[in-house]
PDB file of N, CA and C in Angstrom:
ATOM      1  N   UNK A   1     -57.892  59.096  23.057  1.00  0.00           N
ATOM      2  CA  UNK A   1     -57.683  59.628  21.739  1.00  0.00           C
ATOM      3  C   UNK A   1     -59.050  59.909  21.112  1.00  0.00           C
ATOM      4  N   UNK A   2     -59.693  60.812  20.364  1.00  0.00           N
ATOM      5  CA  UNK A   2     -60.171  61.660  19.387  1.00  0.00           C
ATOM      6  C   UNK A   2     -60.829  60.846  18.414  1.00  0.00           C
ATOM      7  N   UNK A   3     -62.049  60.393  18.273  1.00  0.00           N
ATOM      8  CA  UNK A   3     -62.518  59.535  17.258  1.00  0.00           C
ATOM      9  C   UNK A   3     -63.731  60.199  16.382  1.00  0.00           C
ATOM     10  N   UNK A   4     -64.067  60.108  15.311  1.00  0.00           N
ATOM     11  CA  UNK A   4     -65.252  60.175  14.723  1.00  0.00           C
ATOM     12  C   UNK A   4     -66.930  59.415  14.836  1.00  0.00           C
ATOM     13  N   UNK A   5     -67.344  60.049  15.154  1.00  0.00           N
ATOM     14  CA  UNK A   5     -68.462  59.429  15.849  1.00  0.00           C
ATOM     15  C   UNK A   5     -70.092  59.892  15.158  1.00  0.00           C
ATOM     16  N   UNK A   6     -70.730  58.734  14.586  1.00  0.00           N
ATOM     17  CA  UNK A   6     -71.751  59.030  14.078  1.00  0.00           C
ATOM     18  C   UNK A   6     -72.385  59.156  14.742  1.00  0.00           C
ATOM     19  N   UNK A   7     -73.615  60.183  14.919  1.00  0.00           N
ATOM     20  CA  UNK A   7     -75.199  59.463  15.144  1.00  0.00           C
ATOM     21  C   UNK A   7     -76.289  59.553  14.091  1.00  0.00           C
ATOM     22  N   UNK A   8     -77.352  58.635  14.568  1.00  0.00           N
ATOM     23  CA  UNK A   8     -78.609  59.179  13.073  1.00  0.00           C
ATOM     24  C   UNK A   8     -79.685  59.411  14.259  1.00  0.00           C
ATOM     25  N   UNK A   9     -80.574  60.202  13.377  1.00  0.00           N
ATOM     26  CA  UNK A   9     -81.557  60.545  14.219  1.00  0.00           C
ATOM     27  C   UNK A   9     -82.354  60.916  13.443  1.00  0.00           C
ATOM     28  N   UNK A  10     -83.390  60.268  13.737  1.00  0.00           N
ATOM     29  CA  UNK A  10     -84.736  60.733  12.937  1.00  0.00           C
ATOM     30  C   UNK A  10     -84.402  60.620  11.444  1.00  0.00           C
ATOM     31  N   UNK A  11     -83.430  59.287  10.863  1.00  0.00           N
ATOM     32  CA  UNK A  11     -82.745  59.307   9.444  1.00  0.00           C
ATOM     33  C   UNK A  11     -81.623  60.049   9.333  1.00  0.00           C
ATOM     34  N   UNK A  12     -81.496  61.293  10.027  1.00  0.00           N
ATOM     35  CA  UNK A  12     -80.411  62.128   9.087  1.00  0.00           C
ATOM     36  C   UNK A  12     -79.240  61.811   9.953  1.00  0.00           C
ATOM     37  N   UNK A  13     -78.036  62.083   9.548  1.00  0.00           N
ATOM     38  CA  UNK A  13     -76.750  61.407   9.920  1.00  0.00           C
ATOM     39  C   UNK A  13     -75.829  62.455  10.513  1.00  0.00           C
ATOM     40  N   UNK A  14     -75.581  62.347  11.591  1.00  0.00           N
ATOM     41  CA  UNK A  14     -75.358  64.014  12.054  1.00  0.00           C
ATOM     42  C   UNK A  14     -73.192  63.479  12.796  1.00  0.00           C
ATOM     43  N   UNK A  15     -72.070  64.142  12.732  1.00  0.00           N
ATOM     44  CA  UNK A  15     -71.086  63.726  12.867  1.00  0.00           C
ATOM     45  C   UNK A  15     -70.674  64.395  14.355  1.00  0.00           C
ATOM     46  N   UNK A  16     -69.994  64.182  14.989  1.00  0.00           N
ATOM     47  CA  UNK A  16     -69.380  64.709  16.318  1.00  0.00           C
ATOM     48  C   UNK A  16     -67.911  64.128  16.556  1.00  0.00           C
ATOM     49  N   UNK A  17     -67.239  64.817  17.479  1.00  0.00           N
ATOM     50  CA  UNK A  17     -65.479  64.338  17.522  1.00  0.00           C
ATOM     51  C   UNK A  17     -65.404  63.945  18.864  1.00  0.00           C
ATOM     52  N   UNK A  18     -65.469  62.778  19.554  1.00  0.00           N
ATOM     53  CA  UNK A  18     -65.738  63.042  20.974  1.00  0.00           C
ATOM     54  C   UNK A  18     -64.622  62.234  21.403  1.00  0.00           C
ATOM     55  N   UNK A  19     -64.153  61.916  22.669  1.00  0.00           N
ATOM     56  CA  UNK A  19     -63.078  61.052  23.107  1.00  0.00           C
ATOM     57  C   UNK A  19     -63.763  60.064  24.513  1.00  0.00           C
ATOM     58  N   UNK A  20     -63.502  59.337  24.207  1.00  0.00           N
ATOM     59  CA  UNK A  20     -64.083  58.504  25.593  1.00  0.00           C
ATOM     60  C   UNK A  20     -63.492  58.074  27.027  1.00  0.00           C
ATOM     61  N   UNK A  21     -63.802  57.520  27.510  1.00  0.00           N
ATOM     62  CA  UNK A  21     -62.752  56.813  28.840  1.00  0.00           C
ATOM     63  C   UNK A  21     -63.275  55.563  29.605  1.00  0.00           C
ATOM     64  N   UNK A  22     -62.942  54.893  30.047  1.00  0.00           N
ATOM     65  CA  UNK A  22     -63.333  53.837  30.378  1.00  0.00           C
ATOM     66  C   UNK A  22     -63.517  54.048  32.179  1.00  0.00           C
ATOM     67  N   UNK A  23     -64.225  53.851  32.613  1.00  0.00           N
ATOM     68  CA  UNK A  23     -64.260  54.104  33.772  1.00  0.00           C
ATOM     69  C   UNK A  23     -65.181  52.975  34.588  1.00  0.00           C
ATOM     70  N   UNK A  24     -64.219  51.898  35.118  1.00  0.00           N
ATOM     71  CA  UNK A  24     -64.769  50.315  35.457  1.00  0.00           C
ATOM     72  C   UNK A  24     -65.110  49.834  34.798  1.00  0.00           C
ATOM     73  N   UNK A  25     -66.373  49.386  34.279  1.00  0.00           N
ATOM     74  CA  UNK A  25     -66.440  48.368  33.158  1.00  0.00           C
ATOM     75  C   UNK A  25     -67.224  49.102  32.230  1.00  0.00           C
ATOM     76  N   UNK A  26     -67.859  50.499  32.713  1.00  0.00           N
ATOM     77  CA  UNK A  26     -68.573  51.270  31.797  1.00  0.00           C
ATOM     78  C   UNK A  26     -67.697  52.534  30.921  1.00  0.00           C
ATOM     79  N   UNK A  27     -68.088  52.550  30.080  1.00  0.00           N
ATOM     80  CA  UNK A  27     -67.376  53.966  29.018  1.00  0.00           C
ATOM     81  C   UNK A  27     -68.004  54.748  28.816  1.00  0.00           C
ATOM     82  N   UNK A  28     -67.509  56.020  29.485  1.00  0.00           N
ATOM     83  CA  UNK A  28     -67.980  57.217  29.237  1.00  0.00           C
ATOM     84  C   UNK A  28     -67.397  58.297  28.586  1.00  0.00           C
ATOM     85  N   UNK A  29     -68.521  59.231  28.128  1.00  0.00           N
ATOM     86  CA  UNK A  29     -68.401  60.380  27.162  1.00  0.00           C
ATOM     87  C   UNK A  29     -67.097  61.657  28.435  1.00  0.00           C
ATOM     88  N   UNK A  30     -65.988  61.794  27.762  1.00  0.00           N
ATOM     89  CA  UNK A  30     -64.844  62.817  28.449  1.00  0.00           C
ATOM     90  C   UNK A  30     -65.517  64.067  27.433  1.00  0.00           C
ATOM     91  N   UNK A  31     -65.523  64.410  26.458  1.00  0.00           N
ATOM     92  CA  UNK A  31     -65.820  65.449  25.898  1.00  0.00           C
ATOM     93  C   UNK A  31     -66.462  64.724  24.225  1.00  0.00           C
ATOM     94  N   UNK A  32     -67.276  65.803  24.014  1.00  0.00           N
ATOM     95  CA  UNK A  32     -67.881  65.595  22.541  1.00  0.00           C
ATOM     96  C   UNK A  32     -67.983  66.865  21.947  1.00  0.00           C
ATOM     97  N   UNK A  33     -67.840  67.097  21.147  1.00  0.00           N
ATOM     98  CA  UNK A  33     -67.712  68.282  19.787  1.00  0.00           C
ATOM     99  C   UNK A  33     -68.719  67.717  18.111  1.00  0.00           C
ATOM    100  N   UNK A  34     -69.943  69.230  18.104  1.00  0.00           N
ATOM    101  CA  UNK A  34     -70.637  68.663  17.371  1.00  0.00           C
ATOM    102  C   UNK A  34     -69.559  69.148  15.757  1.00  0.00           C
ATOM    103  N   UNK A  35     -69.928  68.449  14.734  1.00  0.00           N
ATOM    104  CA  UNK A  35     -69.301  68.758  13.416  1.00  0.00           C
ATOM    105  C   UNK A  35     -70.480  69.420  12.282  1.00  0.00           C
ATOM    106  N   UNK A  36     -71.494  68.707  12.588  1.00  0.00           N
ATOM    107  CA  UNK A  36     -72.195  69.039  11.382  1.00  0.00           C
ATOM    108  C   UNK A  36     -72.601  67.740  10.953  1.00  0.00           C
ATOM    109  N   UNK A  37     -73.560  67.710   9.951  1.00  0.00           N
ATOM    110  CA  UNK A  37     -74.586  66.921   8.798  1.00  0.00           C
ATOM    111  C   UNK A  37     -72.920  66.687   8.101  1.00  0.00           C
ATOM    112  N   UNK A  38     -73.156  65.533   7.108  1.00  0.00           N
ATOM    113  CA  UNK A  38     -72.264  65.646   6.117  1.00  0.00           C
ATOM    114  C   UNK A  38     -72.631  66.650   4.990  1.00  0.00           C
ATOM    115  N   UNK A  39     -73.266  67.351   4.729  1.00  0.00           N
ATOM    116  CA  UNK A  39     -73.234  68.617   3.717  1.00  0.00           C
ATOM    117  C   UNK A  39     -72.750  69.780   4.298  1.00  0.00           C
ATOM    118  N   UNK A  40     -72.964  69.866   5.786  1.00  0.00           N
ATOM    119  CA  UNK A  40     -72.816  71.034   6.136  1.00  0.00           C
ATOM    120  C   UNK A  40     -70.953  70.725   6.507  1.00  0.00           C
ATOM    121  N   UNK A  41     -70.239  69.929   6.965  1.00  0.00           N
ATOM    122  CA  UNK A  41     -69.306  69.898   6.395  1.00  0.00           C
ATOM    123  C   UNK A  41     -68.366  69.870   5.282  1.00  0.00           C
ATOM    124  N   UNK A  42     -69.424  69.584   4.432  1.00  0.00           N
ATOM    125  CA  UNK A  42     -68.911  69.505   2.889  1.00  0.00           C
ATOM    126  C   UNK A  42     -68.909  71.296   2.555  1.00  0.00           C
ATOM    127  N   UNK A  43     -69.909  71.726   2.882  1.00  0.00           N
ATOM    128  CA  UNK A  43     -69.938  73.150   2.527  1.00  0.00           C
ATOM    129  C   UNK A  43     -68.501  74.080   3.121  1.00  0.00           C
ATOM    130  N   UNK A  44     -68.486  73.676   4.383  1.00  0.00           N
ATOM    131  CA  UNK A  44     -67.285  74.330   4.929  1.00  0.00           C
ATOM    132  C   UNK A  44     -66.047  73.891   4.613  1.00  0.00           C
ATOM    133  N   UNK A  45     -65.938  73.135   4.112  1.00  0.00           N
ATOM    134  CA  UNK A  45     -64.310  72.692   3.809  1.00  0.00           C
ATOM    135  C   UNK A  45     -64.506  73.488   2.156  1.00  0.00           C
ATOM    136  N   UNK A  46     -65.465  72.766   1.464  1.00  0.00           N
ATOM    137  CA  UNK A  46     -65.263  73.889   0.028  1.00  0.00           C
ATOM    138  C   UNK A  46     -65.125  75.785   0.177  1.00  0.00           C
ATOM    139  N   UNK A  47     -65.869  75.967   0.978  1.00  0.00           N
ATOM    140  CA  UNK A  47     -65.826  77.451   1.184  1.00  0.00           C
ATOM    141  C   UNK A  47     -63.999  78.193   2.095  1.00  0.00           C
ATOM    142  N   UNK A  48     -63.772  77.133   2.537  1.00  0.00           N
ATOM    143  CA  UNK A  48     -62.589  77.338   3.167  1.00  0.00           C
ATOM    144  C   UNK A  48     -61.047  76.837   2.161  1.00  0.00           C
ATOM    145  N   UNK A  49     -61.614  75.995   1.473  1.00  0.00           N
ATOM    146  CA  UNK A  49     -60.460  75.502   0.138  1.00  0.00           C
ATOM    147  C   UNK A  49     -60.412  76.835  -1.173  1.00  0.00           C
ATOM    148  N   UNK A  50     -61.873  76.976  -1.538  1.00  0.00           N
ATOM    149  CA  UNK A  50     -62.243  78.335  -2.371  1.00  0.00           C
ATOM    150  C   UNK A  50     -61.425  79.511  -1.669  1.00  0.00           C
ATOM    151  N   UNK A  51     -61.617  80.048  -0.418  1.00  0.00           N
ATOM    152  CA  UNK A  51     -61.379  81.193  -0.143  1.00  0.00           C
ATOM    153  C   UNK A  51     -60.067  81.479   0.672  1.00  0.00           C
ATOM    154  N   UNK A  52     -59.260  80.025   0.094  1.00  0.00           N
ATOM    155  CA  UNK A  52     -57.559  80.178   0.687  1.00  0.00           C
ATOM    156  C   UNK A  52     -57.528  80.157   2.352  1.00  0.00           C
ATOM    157  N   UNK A  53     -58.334  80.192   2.640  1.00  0.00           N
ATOM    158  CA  UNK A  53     -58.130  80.709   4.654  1.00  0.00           C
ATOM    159  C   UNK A  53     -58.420  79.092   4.519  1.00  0.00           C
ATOM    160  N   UNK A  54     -57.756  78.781   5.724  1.00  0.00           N
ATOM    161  CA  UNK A  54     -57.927  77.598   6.314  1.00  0.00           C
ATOM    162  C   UNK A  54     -58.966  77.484   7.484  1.00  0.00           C
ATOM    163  N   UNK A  55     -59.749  76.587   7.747  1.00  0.00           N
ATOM    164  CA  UNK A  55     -60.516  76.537   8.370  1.00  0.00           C
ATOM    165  C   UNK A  55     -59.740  76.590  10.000  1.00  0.00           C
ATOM    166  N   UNK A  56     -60.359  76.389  11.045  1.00  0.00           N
ATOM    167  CA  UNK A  56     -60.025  77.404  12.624  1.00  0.00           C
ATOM    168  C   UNK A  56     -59.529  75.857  13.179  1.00  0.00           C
ATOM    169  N   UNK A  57     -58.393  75.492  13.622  1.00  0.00           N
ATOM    170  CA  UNK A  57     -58.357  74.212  14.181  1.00  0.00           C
ATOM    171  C   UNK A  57     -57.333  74.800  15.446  1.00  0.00           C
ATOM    172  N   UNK A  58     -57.756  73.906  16.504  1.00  0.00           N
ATOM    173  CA  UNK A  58     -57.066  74.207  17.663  1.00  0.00           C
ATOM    174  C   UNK A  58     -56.214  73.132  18.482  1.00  0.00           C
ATOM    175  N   UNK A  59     -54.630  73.699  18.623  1.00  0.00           N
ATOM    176  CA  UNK A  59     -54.006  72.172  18.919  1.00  0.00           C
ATOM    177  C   UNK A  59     -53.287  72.791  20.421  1.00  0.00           C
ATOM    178  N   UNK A  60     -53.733  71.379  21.191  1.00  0.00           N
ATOM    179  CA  UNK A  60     -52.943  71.855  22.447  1.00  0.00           C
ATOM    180  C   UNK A  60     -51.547  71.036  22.829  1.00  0.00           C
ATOM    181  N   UNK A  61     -51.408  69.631  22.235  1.00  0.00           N
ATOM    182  CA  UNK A  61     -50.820  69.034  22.743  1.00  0.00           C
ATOM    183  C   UNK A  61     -49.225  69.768  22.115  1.00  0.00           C
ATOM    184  N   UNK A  62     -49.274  69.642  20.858  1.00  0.00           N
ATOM    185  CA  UNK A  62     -48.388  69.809  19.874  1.00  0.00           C
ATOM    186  C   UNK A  62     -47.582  71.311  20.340  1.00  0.00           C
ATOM    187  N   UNK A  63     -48.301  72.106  20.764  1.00  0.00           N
ATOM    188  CA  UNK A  63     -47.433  72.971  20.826  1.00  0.00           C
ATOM    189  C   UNK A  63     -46.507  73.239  22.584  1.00  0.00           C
ATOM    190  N   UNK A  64     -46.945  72.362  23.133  1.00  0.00           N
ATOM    191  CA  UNK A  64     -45.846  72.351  24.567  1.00  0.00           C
ATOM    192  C   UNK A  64     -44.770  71.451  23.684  1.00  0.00           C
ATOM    193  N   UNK A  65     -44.786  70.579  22.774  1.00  0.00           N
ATOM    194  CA  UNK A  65     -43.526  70.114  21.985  1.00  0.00           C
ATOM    195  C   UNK A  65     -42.713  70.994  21.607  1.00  0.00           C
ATOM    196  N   UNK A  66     -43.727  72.084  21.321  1.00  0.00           N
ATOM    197  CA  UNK A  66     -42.569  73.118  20.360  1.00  0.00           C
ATOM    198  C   UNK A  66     -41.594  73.998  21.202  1.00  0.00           C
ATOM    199  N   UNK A  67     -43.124  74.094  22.475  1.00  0.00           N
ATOM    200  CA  UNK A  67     -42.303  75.360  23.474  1.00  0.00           C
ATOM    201  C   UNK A  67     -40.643  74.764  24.022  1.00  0.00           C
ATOM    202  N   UNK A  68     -41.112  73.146  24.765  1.00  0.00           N
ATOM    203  CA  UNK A  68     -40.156  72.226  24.729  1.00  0.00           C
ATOM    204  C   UNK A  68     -38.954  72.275  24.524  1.00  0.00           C
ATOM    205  N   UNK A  69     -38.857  72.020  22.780  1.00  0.00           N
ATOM    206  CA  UNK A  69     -37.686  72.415  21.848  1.00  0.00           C
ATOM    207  C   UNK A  69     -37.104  73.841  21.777  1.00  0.00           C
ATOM    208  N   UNK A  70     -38.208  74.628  21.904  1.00  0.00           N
ATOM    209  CA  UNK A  70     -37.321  75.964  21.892  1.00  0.00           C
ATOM    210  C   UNK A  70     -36.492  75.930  23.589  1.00  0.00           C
ATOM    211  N   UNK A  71     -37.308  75.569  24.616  1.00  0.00           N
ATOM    212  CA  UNK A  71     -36.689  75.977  25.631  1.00  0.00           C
ATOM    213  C   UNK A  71     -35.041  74.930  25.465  1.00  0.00           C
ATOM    214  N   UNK A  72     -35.078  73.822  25.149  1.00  0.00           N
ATOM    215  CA  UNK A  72     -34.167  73.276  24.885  1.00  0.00           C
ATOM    216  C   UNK A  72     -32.553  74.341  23.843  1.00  0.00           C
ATOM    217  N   UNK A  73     -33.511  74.528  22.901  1.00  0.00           N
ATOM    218  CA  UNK A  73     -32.147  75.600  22.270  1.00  0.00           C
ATOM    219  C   UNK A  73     -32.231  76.837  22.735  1.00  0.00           C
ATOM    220  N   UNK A  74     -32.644  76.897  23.509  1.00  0.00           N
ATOM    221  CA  UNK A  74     -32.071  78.466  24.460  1.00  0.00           C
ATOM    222  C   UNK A  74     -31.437  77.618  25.445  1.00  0.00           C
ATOM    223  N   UNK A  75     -31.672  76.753  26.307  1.00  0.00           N
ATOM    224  CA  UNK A  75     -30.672  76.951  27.688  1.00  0.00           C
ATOM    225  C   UNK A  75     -29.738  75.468  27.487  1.00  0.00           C
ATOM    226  N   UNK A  76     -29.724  74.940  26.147  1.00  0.00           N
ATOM    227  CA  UNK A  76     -29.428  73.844  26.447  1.00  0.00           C
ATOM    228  C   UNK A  76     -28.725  72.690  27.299  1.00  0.00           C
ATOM    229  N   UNK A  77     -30.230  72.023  27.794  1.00  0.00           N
ATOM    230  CA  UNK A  77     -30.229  71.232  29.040  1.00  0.00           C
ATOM    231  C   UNK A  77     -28.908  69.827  28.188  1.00  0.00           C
ATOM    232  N   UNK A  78     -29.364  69.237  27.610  1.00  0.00           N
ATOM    233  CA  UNK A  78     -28.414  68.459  26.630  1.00  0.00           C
ATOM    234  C   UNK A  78     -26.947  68.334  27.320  1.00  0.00           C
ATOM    235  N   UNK A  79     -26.848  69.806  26.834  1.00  0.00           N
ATOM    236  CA  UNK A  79     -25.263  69.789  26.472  1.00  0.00           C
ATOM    237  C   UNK A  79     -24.998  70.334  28.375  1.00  0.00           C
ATOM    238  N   UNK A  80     -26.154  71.030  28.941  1.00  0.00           N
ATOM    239  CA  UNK A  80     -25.336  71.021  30.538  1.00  0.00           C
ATOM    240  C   UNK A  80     -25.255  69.110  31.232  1.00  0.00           C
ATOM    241  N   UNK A  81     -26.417  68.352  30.762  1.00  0.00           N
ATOM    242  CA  UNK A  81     -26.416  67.368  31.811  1.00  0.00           C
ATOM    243  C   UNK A  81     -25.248  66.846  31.360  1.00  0.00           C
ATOM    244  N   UNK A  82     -24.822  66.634  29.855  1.00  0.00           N
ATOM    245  CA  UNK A  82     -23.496  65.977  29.335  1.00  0.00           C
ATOM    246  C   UNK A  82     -22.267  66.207  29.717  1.00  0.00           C
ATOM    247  N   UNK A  83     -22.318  67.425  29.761  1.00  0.00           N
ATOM    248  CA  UNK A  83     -21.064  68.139  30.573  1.00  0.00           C
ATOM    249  C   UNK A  83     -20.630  67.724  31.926  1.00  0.00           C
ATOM    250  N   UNK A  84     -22.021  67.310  32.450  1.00  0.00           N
ATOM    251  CA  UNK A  84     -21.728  67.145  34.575  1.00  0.00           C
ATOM    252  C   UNK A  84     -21.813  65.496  34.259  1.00  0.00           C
ATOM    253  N   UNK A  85     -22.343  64.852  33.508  1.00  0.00           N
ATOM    254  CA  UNK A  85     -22.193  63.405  33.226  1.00  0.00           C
ATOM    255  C   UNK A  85     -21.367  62.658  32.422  1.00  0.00           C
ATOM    256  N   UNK A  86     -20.276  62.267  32.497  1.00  0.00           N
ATOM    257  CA  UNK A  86     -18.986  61.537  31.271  1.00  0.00           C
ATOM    258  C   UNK A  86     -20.057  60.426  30.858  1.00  0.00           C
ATOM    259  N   UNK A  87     -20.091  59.985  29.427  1.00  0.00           N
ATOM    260  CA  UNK A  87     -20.408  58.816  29.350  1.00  0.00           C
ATOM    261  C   UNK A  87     -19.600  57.633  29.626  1.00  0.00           C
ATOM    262  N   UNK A  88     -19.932  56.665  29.485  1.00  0.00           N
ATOM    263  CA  UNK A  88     -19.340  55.256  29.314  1.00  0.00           C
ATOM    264  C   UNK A  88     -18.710  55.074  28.114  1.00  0.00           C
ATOM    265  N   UNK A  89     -17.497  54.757  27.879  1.00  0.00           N
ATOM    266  CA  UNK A  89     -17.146  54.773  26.064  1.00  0.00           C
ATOM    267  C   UNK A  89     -17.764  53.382  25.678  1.00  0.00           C
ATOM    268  N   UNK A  90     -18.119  52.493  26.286  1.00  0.00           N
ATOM    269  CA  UNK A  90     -19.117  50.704  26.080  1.00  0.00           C
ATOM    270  C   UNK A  90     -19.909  51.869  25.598  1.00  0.00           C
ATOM    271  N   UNK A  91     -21.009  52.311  26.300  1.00  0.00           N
ATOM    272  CA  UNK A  91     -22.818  52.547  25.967  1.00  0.00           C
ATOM    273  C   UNK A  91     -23.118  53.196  24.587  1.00  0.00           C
ATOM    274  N   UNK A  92     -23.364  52.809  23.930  1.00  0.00           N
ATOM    275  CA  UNK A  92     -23.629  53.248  22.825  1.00  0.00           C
ATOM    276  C   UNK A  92     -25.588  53.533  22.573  1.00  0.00           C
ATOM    277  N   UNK A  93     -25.725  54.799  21.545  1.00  0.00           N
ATOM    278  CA  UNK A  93     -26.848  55.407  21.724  1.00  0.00           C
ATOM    279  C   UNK A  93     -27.143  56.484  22.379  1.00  0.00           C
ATOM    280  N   UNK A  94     -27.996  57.299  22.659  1.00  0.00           N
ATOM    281  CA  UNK A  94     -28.428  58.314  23.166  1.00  0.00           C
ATOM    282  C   UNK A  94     -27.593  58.776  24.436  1.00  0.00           C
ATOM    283  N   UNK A  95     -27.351  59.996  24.527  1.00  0.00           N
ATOM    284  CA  UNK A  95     -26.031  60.420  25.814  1.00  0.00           C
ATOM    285  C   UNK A  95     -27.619  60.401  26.826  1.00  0.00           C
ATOM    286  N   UNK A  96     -27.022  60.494  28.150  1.00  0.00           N
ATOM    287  CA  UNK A  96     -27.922  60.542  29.123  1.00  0.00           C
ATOM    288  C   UNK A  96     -28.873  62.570  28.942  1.00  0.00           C
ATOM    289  N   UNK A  97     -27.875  63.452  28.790  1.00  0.00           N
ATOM    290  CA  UNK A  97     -28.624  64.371  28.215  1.00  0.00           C
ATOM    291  C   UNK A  97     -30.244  64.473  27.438  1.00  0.00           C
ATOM    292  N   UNK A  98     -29.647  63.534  26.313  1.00  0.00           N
ATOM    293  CA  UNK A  98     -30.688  63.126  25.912  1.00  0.00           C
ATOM    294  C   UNK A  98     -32.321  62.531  26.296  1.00  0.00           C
ATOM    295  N   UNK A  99     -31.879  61.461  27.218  1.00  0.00           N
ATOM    296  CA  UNK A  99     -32.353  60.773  27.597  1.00  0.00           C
ATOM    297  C   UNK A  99     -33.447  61.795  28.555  1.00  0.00           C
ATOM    298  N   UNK A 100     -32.543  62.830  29.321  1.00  0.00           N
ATOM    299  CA  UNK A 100     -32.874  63.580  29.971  1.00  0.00           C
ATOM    300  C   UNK A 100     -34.083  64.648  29.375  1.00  0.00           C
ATOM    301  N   UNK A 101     -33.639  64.837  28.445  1.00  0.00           N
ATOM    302  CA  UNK A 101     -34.694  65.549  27.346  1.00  0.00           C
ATOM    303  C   UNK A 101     -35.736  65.234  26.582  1.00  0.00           C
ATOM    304  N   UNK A 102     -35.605  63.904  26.346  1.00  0.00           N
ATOM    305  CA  UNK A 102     -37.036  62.834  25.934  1.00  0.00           C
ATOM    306  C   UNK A 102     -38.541  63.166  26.105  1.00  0.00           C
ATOM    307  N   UNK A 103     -38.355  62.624  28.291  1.00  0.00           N
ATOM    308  CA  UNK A 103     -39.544  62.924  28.208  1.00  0.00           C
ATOM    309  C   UNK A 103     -40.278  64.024  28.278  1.00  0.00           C
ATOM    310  N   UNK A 104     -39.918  65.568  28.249  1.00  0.00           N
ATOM    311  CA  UNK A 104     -40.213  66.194  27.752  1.00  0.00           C
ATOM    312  C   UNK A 104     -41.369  66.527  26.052  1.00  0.00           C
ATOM    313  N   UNK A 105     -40.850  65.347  25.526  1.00  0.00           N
ATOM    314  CA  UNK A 105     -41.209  65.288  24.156  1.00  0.00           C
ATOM    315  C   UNK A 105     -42.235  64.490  24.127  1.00  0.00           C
ATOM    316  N   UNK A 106     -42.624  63.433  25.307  1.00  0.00           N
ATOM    317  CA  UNK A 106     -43.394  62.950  25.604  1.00  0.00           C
ATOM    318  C   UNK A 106     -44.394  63.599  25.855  1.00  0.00           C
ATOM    319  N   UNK A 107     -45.707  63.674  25.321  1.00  0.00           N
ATOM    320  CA  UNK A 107     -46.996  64.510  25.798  1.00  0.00           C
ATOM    321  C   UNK A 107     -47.896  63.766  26.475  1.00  0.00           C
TER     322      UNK A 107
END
């Protein structure tokens, strides 16, 4: 996961977004992304709040969720696995359909 990560250097305080990994007993850098000084972020979020546009953010995980769900209400898997599977009238909770569709939602 995605953390905020200071460094200082030479005094000034500079920000980066990096994610780590552990790899044996040492932790290493998976990716780092520089941000900016804290002014120079301050500048860009005001200039981007002022001028209505939202600043450029890029999401990967979130949207195989979406594709996911749509592919779900186009062919719905749900209602075929339910159909070829009777439930149990005991089991209460999620039909196996479901269940079937989960990890999907899982990223």
């Amino acid at each position: 996961m995605a953390h905020l990560y200071k460094k200082k250097i030479k005094g000034r305080t500079y920000w980066y977004l990096r994610e780590t990994v552990r790899e044996g007993k040492k932790v290493k850098v998976k990716w780092q992304k520089y941000l900016g000084t804290p002014d120079s972020i301050l500048k860009r979020l005001k200039k981007a709040e002022s001028s209505g546009v939202p600043l450029r953010i890029q999401s990967e995980e979130f949207g195989s969720v979406f594709i996911v769900n749509e592919l779900e209400n186009i062919i719905n898997t749900i209602g075929i696995v339910d159909s070829i599977v009777k439930p149990n009238p005991r089991e209460k909770g999620p039909s196996v359909g479901e269940y079937f569709f989960m990890p999907g939602l899982i990223v």
